[in-house]
C-alpha atoms as a PDB file:
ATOM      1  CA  UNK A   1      44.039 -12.137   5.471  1.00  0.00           C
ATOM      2  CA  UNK A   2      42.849 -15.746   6.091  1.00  0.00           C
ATOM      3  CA  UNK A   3      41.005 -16.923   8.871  1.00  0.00           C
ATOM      4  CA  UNK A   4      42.573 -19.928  10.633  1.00  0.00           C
ATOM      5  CA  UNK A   5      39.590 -22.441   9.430  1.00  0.00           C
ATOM      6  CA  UNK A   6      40.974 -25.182  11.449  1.00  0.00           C
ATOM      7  CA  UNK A   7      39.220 -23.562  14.537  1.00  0.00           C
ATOM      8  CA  UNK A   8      35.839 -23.857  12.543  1.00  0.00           C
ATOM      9  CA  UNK A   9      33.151 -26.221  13.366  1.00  0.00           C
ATOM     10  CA  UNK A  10      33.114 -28.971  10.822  1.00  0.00           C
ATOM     11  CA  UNK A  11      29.379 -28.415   9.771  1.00  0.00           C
ATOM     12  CA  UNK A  12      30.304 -24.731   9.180  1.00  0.00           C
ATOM     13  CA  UNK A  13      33.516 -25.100   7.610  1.00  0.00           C
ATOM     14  CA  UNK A  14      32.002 -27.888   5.003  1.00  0.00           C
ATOM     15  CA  UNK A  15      29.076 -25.949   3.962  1.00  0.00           C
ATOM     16  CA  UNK A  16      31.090 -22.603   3.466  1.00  0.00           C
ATOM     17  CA  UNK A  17      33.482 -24.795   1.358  1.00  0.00           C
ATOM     18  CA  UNK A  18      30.340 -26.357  -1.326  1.00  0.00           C
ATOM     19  CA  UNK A  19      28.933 -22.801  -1.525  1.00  0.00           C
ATOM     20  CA  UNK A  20      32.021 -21.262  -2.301  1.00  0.00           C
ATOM     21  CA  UNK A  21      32.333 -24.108  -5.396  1.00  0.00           C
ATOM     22  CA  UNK A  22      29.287 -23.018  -6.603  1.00  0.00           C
ATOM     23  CA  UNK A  23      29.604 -19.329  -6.683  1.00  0.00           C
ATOM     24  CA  UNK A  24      33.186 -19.835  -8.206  1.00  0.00           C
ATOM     25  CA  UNK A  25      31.749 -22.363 -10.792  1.00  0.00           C
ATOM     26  CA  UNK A  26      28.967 -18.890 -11.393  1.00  0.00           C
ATOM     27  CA  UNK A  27      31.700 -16.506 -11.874  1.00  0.00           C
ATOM     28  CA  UNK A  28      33.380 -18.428 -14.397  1.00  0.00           C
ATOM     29  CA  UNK A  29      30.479 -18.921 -16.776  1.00  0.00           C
ATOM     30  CA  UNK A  30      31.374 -23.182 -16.826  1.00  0.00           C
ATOM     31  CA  UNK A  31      27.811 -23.605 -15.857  1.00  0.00           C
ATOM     32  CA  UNK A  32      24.467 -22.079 -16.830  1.00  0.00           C
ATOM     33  CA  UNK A  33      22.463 -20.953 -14.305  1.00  0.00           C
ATOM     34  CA  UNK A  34      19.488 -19.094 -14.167  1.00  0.00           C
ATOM     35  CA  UNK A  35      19.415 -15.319 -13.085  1.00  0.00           C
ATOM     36  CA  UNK A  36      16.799 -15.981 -10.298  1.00  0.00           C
ATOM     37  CA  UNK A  37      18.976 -18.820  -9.444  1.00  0.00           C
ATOM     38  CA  UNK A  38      22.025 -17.493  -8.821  1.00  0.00           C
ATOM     39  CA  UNK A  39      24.191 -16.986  -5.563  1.00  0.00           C
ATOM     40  CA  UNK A  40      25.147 -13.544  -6.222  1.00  0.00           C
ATOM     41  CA  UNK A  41      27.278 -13.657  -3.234  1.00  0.00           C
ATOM     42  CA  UNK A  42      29.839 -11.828  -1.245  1.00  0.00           C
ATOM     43  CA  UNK A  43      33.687 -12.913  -1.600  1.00  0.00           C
ATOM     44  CA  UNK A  44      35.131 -15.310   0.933  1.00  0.00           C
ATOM     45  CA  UNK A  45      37.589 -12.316   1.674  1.00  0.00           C
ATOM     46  CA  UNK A  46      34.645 -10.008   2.543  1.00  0.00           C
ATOM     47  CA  UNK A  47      33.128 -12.694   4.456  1.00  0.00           C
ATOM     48  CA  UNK A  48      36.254 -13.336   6.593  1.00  0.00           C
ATOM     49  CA  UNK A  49      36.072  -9.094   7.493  1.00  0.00           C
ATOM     50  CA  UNK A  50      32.806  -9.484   8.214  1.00  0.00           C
ATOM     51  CA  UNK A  51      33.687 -12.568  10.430  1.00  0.00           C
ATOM     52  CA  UNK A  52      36.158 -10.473  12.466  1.00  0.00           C
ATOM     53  CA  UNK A  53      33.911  -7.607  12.571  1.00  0.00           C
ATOM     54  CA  UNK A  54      31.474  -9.429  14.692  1.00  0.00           C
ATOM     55  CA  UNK A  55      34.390 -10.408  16.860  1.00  0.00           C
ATOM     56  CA  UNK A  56      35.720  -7.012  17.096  1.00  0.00           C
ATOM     57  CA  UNK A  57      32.257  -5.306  17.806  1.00  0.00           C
ATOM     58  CA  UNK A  58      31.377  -8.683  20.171  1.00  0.00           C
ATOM     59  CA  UNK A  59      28.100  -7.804  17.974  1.00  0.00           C
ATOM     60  CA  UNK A  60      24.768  -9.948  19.270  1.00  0.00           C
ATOM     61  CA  UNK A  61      21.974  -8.285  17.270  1.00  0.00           C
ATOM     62  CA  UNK A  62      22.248  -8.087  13.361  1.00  0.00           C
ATOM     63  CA  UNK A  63      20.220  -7.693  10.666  1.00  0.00           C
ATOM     64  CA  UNK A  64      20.623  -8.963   7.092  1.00  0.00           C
ATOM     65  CA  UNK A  65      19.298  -6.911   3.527  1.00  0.00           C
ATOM     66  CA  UNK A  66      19.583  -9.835   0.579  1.00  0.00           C
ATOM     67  CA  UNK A  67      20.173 -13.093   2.047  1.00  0.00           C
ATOM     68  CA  UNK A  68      20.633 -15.138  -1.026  1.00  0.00           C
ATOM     69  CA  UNK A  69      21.428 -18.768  -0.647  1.00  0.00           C
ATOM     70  CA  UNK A  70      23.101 -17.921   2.858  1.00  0.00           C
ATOM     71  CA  UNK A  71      26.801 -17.645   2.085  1.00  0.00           C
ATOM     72  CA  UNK A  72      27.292 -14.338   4.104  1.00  0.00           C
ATOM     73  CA  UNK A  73      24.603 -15.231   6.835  1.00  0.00           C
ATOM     74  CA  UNK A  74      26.566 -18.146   7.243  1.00  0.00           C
ATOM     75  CA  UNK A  75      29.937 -16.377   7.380  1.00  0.00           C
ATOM     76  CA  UNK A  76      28.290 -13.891  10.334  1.00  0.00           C
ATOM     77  CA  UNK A  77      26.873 -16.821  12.399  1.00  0.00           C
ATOM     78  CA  UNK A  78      29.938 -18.354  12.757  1.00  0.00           C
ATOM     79  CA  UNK A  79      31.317 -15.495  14.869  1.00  0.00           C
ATOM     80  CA  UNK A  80      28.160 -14.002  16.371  1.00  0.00           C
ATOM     81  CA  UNK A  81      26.769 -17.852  17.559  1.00  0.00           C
ATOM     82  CA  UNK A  82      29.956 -17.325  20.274  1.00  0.00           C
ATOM     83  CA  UNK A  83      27.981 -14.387  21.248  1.00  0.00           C
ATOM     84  CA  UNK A  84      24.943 -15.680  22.059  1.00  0.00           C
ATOM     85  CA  UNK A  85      23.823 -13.618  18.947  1.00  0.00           C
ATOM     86  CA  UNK A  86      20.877 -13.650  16.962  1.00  0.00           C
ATOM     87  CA  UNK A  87      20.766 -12.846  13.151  1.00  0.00           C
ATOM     88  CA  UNK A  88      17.475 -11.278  11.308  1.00  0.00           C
ATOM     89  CA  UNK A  89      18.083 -11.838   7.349  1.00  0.00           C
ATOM     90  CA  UNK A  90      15.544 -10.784   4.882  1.00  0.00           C
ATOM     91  CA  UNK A  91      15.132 -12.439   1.457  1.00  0.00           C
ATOM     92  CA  UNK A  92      12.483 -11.879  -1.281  1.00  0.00           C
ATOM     93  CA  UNK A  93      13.337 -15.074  -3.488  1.00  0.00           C
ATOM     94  CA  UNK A  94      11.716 -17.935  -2.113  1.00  0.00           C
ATOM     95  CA  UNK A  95      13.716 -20.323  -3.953  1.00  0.00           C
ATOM     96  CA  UNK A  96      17.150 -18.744  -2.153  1.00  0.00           C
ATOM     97  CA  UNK A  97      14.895 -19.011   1.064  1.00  0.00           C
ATOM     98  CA  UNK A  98      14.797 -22.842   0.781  1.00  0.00           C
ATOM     99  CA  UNK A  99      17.992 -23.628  -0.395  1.00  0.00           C
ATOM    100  CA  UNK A 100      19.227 -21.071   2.604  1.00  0.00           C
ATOM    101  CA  UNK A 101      17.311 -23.122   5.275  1.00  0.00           C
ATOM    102  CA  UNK A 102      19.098 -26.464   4.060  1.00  0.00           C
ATOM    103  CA  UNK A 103      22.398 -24.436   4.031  1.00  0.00           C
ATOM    104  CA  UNK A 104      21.589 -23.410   7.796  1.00  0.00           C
ATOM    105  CA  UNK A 105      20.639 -26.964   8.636  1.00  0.00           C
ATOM    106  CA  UNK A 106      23.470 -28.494   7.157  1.00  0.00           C
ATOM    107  CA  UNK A 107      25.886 -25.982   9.164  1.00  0.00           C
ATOM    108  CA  UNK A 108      24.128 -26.223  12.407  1.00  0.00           C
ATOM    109  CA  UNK A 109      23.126 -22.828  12.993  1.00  0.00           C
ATOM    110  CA  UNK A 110      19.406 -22.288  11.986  1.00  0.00           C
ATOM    111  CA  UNK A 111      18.467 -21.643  15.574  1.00  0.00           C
ATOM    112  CA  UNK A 112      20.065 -18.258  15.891  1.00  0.00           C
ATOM    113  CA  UNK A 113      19.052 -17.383  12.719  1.00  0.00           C
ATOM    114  CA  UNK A 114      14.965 -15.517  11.676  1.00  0.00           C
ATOM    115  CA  UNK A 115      14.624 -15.321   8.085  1.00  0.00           C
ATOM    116  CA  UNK A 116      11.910 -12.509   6.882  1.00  0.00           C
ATOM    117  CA  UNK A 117      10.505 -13.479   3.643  1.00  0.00           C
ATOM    118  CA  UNK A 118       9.176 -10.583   1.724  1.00  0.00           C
ATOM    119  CA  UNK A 119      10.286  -7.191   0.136  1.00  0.00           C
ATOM    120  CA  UNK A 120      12.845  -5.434   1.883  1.00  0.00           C
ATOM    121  CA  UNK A 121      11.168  -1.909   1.885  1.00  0.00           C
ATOM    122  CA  UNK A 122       8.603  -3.430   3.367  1.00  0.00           C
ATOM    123  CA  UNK A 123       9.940  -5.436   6.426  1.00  0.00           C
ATOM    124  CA  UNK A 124      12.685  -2.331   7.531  1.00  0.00           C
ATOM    125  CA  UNK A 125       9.292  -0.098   7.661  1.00  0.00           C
ATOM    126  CA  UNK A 126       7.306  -2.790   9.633  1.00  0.00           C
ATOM    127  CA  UNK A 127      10.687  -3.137  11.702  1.00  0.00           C
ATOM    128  CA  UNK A 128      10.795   0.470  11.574  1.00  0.00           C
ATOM    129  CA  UNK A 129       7.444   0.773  13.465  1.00  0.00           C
ATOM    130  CA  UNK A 130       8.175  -1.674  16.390  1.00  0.00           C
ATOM    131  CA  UNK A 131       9.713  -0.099  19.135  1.00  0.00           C
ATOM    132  CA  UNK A 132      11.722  -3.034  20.203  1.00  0.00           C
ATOM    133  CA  UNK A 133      14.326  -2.613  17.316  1.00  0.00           C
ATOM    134  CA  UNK A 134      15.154   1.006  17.831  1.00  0.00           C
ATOM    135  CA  UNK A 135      18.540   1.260  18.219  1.00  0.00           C
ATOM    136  CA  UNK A 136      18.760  -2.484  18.626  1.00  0.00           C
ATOM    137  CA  UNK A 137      21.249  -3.995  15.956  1.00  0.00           C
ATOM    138  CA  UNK A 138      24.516  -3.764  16.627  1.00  0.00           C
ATOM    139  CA  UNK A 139      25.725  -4.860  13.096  1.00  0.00           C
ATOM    140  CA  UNK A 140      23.972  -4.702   9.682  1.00  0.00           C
ATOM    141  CA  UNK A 141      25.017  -5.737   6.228  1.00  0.00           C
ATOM    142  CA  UNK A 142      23.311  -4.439   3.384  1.00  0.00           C
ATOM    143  CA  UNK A 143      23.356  -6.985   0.042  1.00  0.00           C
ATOM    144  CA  UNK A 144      20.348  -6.361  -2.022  1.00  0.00           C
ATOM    145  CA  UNK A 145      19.149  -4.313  -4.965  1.00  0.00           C
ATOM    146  CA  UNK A 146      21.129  -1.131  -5.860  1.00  0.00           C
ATOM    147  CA  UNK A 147      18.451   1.139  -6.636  1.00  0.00           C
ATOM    148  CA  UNK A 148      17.043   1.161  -2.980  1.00  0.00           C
ATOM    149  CA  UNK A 149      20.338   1.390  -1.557  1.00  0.00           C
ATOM    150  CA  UNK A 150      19.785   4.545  -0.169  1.00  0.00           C
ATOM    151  CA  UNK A 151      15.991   4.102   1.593  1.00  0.00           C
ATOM    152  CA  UNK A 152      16.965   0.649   2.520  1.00  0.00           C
ATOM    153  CA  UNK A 153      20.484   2.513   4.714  1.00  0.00           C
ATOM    154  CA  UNK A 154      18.364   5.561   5.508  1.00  0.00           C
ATOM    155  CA  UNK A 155      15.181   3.257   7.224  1.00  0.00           C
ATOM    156  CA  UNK A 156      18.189   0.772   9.036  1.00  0.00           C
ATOM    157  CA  UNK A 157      20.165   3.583  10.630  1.00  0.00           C
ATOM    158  CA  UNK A 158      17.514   4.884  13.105  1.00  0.00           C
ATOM    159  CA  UNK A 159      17.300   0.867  13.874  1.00  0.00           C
ATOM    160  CA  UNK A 160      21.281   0.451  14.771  1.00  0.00           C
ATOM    161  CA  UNK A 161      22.647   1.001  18.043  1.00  0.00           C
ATOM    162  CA  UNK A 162      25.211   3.749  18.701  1.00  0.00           C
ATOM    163  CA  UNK A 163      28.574   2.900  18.141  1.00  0.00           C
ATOM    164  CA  UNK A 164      27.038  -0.044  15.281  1.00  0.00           C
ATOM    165  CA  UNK A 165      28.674  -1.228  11.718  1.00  0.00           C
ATOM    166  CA  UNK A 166      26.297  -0.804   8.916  1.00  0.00           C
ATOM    167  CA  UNK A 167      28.441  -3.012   5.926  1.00  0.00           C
ATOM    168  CA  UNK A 168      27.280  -2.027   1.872  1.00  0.00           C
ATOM    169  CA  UNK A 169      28.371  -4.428  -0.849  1.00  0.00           C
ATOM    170  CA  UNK A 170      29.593  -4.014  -4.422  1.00  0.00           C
ATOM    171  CA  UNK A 171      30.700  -0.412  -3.519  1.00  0.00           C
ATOM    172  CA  UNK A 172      33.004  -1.324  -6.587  1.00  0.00           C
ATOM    173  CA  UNK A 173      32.104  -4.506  -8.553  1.00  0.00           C
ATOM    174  CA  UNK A 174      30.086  -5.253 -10.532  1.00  0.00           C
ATOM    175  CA  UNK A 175      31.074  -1.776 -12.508  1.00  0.00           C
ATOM    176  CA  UNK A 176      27.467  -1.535 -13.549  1.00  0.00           C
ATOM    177  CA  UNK A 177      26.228  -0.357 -10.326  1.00  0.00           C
ATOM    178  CA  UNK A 178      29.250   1.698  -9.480  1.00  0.00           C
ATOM    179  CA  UNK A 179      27.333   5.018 -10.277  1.00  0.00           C
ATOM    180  CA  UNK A 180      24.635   4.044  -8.259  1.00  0.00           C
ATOM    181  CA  UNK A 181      27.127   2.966  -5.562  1.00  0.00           C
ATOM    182  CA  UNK A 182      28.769   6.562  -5.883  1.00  0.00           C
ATOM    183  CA  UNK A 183      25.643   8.203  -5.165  1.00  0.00           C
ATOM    184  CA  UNK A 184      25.065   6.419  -1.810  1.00  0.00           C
ATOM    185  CA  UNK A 185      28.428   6.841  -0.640  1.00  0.00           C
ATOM    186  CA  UNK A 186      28.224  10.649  -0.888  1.00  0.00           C
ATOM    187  CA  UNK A 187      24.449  10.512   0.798  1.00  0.00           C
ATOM    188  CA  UNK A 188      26.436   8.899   3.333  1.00  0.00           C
ATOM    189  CA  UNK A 189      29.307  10.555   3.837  1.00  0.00           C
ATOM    190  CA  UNK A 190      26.804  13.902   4.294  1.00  0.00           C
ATOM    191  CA  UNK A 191      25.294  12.676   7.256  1.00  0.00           C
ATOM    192  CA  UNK A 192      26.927  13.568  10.490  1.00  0.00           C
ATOM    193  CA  UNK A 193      25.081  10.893  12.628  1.00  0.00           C
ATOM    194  CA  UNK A 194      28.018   8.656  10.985  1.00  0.00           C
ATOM    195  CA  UNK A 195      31.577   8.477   9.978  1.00  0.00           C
ATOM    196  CA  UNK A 196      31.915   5.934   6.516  1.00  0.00           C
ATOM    197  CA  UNK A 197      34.838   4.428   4.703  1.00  0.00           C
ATOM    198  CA  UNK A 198      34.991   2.904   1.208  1.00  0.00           C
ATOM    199  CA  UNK A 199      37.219  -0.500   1.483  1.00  0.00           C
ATOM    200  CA  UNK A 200      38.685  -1.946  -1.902  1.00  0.00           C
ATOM    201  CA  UNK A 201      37.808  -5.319  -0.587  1.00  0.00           C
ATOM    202  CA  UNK A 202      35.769  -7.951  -2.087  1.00  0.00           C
ATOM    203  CA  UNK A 203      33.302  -6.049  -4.322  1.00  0.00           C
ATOM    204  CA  UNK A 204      33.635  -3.044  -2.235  1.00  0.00           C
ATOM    205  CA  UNK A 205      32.342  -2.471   0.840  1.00  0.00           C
ATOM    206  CA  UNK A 206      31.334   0.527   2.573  1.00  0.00           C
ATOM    207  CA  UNK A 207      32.111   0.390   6.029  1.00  0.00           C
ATOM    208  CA  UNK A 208      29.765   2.647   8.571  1.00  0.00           C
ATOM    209  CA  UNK A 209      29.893   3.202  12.128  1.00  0.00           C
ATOM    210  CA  UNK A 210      27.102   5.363  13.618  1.00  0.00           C
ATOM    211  CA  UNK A 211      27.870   8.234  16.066  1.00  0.00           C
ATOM    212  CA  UNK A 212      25.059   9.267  17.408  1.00  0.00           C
END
């Protein structure tokens, strides 16, 4: 599935275009770059699902685990921006953080867009404690480290709105985490707030809708 990118905002479509470069130029091992450095990001065919998502849900509120350099914020603002929609990302790596904000300016879309800086256990808890974001985001994607998978879903879900898509990366890919991945998707799958499906695309994602 391809998204018609002629209907795309220049700014948008240009930036998504030079990140997608770079992450290929990653994968392929032609260039040495850093671990800390590196995009680590979604495909372009999870980021068009998570595109149409938005437009399917007509999501507004959503809230981002592992920002990275922006690629899949970016990907989610183009759709939820014709919402009037507002996007909470949270991002540890400072380094990311900047290069994400030049991203965001460069695509025209920082406005709609809060970035929390800090560690992710963290922020969900003080999110967690406010009253303002219970039951508030309508869709969430989860793209951070493995081994917190499970608190990080487990603090979000009392945060989403009934009838909200909770998205989980590399439910696949990279095989190294796929064990991990396994476990989550059976924590999941035993909760019967939600119904969950595991989708071969991309890395893998893990597609959740909650009930009730």
């Amino acid at each position: 599935m391809k998204i018609r990118r002629k209907n795309m905002k220049t700014s948008i479509f240009n930036v998504l275009e030079k990140l997608e470069k770079q992450s290929s130029l990653e994968k392929s091992r032609k260039v040495d770059v850093p671990p800390n450095e590196r995009m680590l990001a979604i495909t372009k065919e999870t980021g068009e699902i998570l595109n149409m998502l938005i437009r399917l849900k007509n999501a507004k509120n959503m809230l981002e685990v592992g920002m990275s350099v922006g690629y899949s914020t970016i990907w989610c603002a183009e759709a939820i921006i014709e919402n009037d929609g507002k996007i909470i990302t949270i991002e540890q790596n400072s380094e990311k953080i900047k290069r994400a904000k030049e991203n965001f300016q460069d695509a025209n879309i920082s406005d709609i867009i809060t970035i929390q800086e800090g560690l992710a256990i963290q922020i969900l808890r003080n999110l967690s404690l406010d009253e303002k974001y219970k039951n508030f985001f309508d869709f969430v994607l989860i793209d951070a480290d493995k081994e917190n998978v499970i608190e990080y879903f487990d603090m979000i879900l009392p945060l989403v709105s009934i009838g909200g898509v909770i998205i989980t990366d590399n439910m696949l890919y990279p095989e190294k985490y796929r064990e991990e991945m396994k476990k989550f998707s059976s924590h999941i799958k035993s909760n019967q707030n939600v119904r969950t499906i595991t989708s071969p695309i991309g890395n893998g994602e893990e597609i959740t809708i909650k009930l009730r």
